[in-house]
PDB file of N, CA and C in Angstrom:
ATOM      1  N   UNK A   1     -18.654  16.084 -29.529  1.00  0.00           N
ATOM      2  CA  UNK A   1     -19.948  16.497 -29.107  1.00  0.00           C
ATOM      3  C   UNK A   1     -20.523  15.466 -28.143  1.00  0.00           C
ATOM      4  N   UNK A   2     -21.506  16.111 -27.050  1.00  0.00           N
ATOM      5  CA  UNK A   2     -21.663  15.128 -26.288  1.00  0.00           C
ATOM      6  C   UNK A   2     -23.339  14.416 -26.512  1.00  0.00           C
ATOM      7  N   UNK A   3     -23.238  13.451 -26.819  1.00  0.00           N
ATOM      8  CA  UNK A   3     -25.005  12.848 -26.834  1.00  0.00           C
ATOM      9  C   UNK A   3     -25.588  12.304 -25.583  1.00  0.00           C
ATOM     10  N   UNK A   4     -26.768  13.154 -25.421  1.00  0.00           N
ATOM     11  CA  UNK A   4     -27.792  12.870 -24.050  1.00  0.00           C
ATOM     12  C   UNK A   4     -28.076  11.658 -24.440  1.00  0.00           C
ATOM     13  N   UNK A   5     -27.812  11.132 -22.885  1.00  0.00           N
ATOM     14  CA  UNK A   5     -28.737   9.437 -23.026  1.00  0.00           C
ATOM     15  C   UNK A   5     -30.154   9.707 -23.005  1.00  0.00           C
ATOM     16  N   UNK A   6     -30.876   8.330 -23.644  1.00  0.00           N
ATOM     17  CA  UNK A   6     -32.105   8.520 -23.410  1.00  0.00           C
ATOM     18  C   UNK A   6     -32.979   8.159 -22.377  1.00  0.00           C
ATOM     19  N   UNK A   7     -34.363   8.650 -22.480  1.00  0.00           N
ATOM     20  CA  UNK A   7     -34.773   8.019 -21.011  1.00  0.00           C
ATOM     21  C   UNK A   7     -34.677   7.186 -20.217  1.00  0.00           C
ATOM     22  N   UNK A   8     -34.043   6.095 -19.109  1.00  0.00           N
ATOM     23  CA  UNK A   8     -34.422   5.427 -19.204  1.00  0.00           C
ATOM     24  C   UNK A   8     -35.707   5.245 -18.332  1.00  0.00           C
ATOM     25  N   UNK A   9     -35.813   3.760 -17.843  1.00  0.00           N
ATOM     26  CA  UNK A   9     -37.255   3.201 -17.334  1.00  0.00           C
ATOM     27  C   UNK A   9     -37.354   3.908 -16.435  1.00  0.00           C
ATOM     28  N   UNK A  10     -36.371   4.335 -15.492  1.00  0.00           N
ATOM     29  CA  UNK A  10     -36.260   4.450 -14.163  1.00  0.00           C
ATOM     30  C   UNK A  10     -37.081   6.248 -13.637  1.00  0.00           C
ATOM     31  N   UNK A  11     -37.345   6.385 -14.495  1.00  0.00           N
ATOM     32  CA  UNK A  11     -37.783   8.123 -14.541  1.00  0.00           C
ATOM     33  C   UNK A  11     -38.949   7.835 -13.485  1.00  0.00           C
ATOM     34  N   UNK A  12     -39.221   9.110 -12.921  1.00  0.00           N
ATOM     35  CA  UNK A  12     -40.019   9.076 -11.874  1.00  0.00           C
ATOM     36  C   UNK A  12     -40.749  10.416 -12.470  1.00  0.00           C
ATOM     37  N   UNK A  13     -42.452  10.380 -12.062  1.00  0.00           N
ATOM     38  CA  UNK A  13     -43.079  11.024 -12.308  1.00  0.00           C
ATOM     39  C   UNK A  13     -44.317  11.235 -11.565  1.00  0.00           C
ATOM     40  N   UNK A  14     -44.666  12.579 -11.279  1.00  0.00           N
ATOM     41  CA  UNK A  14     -45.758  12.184 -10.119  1.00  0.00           C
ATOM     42  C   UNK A  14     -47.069  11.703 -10.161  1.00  0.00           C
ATOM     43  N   UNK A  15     -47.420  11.412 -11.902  1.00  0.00           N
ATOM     44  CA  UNK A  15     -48.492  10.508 -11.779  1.00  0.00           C
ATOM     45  C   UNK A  15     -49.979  11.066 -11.245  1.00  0.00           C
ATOM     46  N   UNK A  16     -50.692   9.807 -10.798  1.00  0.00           N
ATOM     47  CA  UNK A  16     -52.077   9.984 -10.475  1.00  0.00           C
ATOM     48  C   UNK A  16     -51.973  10.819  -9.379  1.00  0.00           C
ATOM     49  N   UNK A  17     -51.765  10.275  -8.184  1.00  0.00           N
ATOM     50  CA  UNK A  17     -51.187   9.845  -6.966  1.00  0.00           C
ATOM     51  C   UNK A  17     -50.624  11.945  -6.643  1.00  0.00           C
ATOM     52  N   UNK A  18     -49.699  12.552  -7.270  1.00  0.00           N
ATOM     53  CA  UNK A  18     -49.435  13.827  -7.247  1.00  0.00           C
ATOM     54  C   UNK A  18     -50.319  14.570  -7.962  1.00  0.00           C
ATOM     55  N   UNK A  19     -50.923  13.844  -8.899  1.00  0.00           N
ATOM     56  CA  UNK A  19     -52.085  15.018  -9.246  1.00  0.00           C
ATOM     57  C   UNK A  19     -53.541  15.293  -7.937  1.00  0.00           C
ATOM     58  N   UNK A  20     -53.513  14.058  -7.776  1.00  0.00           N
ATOM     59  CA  UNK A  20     -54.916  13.991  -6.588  1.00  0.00           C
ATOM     60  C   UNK A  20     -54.363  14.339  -5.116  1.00  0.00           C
ATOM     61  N   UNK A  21     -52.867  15.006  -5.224  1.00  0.00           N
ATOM     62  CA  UNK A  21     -52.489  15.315  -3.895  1.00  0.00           C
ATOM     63  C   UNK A  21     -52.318  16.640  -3.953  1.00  0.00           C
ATOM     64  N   UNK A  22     -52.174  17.197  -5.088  1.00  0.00           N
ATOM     65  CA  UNK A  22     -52.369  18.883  -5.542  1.00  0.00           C
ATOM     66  C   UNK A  22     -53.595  19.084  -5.623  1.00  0.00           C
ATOM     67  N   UNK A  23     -55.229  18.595  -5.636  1.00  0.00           N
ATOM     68  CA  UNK A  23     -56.490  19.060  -5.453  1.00  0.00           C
ATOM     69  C   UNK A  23     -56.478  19.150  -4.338  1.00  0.00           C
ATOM     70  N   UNK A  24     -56.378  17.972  -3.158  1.00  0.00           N
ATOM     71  CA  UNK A  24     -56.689  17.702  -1.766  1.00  0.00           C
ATOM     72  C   UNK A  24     -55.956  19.043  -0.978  1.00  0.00           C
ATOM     73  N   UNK A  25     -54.665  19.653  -1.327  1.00  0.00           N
ATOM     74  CA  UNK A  25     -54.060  20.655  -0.838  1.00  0.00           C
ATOM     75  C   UNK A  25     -54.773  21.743  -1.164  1.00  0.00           C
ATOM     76  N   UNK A  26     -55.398  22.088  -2.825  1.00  0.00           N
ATOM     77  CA  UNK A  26     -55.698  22.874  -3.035  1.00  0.00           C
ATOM     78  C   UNK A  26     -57.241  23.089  -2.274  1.00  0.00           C
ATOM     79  N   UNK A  27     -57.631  22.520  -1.823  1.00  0.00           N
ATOM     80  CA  UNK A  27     -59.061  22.195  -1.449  1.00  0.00           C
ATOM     81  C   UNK A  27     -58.789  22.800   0.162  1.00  0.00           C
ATOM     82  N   UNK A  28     -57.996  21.955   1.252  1.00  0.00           N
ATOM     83  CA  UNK A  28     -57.196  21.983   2.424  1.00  0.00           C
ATOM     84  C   UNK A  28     -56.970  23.978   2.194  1.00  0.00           C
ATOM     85  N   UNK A  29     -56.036  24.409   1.767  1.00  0.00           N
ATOM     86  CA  UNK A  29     -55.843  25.988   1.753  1.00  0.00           C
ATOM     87  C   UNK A  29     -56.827  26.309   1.736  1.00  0.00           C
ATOM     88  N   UNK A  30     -58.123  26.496   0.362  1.00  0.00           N
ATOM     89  CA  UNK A  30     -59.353  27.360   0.265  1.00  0.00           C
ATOM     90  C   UNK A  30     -59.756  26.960   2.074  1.00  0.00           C
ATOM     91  N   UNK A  31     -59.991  26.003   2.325  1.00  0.00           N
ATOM     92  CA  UNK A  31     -60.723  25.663   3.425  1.00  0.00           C
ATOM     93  C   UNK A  31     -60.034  26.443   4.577  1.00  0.00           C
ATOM     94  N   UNK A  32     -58.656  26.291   4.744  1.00  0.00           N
ATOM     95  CA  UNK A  32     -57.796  26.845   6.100  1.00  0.00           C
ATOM     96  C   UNK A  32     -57.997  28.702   5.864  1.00  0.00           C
ATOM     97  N   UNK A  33     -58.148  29.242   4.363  1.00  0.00           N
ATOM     98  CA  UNK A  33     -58.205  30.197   4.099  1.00  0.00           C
ATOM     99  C   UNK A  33     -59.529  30.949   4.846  1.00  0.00           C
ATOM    100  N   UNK A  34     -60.897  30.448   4.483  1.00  0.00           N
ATOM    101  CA  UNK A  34     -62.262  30.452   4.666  1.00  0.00           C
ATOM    102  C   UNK A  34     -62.314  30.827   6.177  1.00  0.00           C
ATOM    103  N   UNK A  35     -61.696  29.358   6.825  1.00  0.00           N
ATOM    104  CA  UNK A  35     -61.708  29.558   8.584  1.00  0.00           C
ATOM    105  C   UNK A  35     -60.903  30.720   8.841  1.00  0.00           C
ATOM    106  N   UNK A  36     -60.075  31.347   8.470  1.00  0.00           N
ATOM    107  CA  UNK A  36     -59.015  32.504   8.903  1.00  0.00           C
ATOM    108  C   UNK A  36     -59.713  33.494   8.761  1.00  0.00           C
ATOM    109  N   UNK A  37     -60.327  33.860   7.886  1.00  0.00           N
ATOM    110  CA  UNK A  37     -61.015  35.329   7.316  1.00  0.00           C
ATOM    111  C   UNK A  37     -61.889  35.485   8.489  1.00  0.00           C
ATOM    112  N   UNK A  38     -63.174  33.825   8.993  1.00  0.00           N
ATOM    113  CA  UNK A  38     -64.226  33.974   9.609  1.00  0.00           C
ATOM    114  C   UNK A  38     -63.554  34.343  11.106  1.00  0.00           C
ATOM    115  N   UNK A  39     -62.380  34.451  11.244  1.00  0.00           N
ATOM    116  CA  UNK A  39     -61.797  33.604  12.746  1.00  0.00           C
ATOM    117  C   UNK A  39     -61.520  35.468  13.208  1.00  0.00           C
ATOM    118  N   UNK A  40     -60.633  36.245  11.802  1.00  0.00           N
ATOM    119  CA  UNK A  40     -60.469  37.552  11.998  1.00  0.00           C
ATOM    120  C   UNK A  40     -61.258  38.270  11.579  1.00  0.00           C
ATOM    121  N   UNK A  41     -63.026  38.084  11.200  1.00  0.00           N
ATOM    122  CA  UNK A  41     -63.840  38.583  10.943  1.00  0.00           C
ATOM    123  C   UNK A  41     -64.489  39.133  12.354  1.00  0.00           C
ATOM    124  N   UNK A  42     -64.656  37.651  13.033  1.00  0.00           N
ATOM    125  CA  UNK A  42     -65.264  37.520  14.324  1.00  0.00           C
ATOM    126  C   UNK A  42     -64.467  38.546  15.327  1.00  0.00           C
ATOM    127  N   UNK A  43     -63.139  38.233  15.382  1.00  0.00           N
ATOM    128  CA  UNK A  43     -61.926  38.743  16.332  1.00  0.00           C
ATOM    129  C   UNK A  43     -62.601  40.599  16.180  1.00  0.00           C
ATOM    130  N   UNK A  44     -62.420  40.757  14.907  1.00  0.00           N
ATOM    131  CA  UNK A  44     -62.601  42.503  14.770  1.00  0.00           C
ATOM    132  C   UNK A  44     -63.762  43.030  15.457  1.00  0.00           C
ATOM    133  N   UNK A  45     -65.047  41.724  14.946  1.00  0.00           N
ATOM    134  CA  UNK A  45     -66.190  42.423  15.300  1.00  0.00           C
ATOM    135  C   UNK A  45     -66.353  42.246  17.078  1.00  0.00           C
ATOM    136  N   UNK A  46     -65.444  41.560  17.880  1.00  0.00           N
ATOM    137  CA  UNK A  46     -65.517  41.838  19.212  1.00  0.00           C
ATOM    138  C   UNK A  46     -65.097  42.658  19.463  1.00  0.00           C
ATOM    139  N   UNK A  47     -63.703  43.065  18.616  1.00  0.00           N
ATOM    140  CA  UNK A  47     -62.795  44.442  19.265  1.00  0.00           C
ATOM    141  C   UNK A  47     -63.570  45.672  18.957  1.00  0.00           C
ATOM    142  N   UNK A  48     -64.710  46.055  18.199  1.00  0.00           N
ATOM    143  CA  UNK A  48     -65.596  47.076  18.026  1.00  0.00           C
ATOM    144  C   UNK A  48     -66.557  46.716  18.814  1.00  0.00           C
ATOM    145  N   UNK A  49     -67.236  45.764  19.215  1.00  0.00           N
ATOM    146  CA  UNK A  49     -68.247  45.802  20.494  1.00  0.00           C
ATOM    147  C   UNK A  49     -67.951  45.992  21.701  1.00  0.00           C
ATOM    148  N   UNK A  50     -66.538  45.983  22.224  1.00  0.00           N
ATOM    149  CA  UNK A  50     -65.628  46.452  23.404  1.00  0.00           C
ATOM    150  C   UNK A  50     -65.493  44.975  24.364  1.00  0.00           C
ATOM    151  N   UNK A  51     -65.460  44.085  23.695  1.00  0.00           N
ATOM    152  CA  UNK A  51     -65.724  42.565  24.306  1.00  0.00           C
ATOM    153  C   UNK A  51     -64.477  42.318  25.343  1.00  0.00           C
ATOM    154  N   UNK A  52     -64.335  42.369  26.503  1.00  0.00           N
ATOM    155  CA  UNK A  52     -63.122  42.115  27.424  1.00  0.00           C
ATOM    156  C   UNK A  52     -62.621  40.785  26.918  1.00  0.00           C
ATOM    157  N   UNK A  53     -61.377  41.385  26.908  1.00  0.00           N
ATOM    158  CA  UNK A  53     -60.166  40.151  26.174  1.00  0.00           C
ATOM    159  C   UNK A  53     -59.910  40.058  25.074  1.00  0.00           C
ATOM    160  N   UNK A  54     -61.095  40.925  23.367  1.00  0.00           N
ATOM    161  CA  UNK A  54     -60.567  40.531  22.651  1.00  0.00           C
ATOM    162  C   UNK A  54     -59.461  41.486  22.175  1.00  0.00           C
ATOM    163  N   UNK A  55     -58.458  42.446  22.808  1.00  0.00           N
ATOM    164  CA  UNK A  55     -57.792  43.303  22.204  1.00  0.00           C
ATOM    165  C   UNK A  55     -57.087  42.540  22.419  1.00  0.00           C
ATOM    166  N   UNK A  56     -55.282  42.849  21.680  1.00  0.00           N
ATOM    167  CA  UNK A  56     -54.222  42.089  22.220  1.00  0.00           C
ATOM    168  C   UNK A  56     -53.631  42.565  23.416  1.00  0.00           C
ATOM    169  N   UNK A  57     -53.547  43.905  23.768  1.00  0.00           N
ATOM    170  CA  UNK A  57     -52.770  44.296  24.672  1.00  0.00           C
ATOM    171  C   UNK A  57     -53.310  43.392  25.981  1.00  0.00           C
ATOM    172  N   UNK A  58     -55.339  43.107  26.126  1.00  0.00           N
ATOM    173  CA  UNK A  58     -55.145  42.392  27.586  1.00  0.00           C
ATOM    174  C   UNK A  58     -55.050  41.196  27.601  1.00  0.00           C
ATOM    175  N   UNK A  59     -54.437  40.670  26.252  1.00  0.00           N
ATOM    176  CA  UNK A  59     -53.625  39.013  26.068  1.00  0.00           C
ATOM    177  C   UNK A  59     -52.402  38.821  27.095  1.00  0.00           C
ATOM    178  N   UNK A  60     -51.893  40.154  26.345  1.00  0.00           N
ATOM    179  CA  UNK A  60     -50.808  40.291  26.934  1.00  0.00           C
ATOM    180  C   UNK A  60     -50.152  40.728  28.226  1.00  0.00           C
ATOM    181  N   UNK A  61     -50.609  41.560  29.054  1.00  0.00           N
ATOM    182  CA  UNK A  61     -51.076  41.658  29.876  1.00  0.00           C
ATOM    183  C   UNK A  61     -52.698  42.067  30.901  1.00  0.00           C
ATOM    184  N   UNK A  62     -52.671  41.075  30.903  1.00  0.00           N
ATOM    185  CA  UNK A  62     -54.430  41.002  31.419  1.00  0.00           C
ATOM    186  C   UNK A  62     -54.295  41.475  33.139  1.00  0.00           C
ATOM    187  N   UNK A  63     -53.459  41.719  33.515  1.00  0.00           N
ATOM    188  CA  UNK A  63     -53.698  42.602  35.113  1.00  0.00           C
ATOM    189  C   UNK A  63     -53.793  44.030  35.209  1.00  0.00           C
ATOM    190  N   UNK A  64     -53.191  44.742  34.239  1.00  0.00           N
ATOM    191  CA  UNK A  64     -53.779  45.792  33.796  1.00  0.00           C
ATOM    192  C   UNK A  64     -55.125  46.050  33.345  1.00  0.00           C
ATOM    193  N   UNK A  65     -55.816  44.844  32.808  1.00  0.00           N
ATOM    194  CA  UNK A  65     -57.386  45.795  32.817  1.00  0.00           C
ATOM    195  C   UNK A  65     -58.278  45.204  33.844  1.00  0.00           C
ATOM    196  N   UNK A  66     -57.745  43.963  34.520  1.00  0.00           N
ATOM    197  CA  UNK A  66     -58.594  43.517  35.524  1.00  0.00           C
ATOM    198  C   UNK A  66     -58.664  44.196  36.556  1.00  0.00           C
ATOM    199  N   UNK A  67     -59.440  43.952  37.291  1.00  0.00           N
ATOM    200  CA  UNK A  67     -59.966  44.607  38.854  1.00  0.00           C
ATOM    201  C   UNK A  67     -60.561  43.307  39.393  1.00  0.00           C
ATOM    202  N   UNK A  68     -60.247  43.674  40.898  1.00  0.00           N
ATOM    203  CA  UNK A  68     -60.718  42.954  41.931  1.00  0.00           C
ATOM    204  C   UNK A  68     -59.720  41.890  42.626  1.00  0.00           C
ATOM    205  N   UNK A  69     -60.169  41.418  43.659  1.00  0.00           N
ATOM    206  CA  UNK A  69     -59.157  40.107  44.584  1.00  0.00           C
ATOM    207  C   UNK A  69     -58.086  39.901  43.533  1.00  0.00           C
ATOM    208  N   UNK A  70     -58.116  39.605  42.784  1.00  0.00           N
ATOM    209  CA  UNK A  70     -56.898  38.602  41.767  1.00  0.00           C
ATOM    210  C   UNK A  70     -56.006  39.560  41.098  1.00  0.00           C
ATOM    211  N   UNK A  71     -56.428  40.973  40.649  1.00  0.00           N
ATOM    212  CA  UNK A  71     -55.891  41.941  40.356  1.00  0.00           C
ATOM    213  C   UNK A  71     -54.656  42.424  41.189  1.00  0.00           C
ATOM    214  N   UNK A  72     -54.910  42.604  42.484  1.00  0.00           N
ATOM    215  CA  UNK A  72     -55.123  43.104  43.592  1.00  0.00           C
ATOM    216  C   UNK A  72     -53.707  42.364  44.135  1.00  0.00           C
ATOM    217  N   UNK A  73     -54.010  40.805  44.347  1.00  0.00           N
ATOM    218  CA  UNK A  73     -53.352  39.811  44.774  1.00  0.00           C
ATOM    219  C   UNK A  73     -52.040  40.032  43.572  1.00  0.00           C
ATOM    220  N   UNK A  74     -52.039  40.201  42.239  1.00  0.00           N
ATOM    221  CA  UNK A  74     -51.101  40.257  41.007  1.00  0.00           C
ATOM    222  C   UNK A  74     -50.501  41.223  41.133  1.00  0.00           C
ATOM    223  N   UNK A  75     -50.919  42.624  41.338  1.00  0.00           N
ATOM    224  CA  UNK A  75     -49.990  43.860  41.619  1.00  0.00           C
ATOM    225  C   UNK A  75     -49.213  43.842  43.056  1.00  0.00           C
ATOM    226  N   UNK A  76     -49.809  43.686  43.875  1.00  0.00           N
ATOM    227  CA  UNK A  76     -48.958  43.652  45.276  1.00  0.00           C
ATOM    228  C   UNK A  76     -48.029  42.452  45.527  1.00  0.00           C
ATOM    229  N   UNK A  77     -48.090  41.261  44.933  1.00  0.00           N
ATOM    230  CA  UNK A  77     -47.435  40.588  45.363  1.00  0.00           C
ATOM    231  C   UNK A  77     -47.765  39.291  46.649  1.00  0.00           C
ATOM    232  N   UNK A  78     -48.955  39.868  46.772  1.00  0.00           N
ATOM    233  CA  UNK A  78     -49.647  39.397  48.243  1.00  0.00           C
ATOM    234  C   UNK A  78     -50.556  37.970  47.616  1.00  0.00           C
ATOM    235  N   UNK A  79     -50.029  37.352  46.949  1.00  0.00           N
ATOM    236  CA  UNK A  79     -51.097  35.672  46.198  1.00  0.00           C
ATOM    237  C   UNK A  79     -50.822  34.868  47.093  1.00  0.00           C
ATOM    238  N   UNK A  80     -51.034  33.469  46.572  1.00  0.00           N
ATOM    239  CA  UNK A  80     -51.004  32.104  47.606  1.00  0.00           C
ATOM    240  C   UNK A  80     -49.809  31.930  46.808  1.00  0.00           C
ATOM    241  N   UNK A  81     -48.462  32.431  47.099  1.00  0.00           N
ATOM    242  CA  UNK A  81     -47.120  31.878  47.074  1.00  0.00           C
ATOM    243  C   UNK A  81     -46.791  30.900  47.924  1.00  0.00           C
ATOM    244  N   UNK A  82     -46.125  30.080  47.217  1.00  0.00           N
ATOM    245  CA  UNK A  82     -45.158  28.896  48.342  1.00  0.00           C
ATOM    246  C   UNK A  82     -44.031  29.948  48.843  1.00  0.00           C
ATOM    247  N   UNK A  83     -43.902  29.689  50.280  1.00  0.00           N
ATOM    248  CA  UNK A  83     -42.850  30.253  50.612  1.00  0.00           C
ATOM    249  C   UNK A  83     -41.483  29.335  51.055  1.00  0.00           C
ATOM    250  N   UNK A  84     -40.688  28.716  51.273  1.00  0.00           N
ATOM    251  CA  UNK A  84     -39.999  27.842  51.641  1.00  0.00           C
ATOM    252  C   UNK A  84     -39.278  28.676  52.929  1.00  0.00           C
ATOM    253  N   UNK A  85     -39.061  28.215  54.001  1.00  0.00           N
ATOM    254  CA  UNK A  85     -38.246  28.867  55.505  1.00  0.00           C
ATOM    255  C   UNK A  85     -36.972  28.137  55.610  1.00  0.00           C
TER     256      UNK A  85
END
């Protein structure tokens, strides 16, 4: 039969030090949590007031809903390109 040794000194344990680093995290999440909700609270309530820019599609492409010179300059091709001769 085989007998477990016993503890020795050398055991590691996380102590004070891991307990007061599991509040500070737990504290850190509620907090990162709080800002996220307010961040996609805000985000929604622009995308129902019709706020230019906050949908994703004109993240993603934003020359599709723009107009004017820069629009203009983006679809044709016609910008301040470097040209090299």
């Amino acid at each position: 039969m085989t007998t477990l040794a016993a503890v020795s000194g050398n055991s590691v344990a996380p102590g004070t030090l891991g307990f007061l680093m599991a509040i500070v995290l737990t504290l850190l999440f509620r907090s990162m949590s709080k800002h996220l909700r307010k961040v996609n609270r805000a985000a929604r309530e622009d995308e129902q007031a019709g706020v230019p820019g906050a949908s994703a599609s004109s993240a993603v492409n934003p020359s599709s809903d723009a107009s004017g010179p820069a629009a203009d300059a983006a679809s044709t091709g016609s910008g301040n390109q470097r040209r090299d001769s």
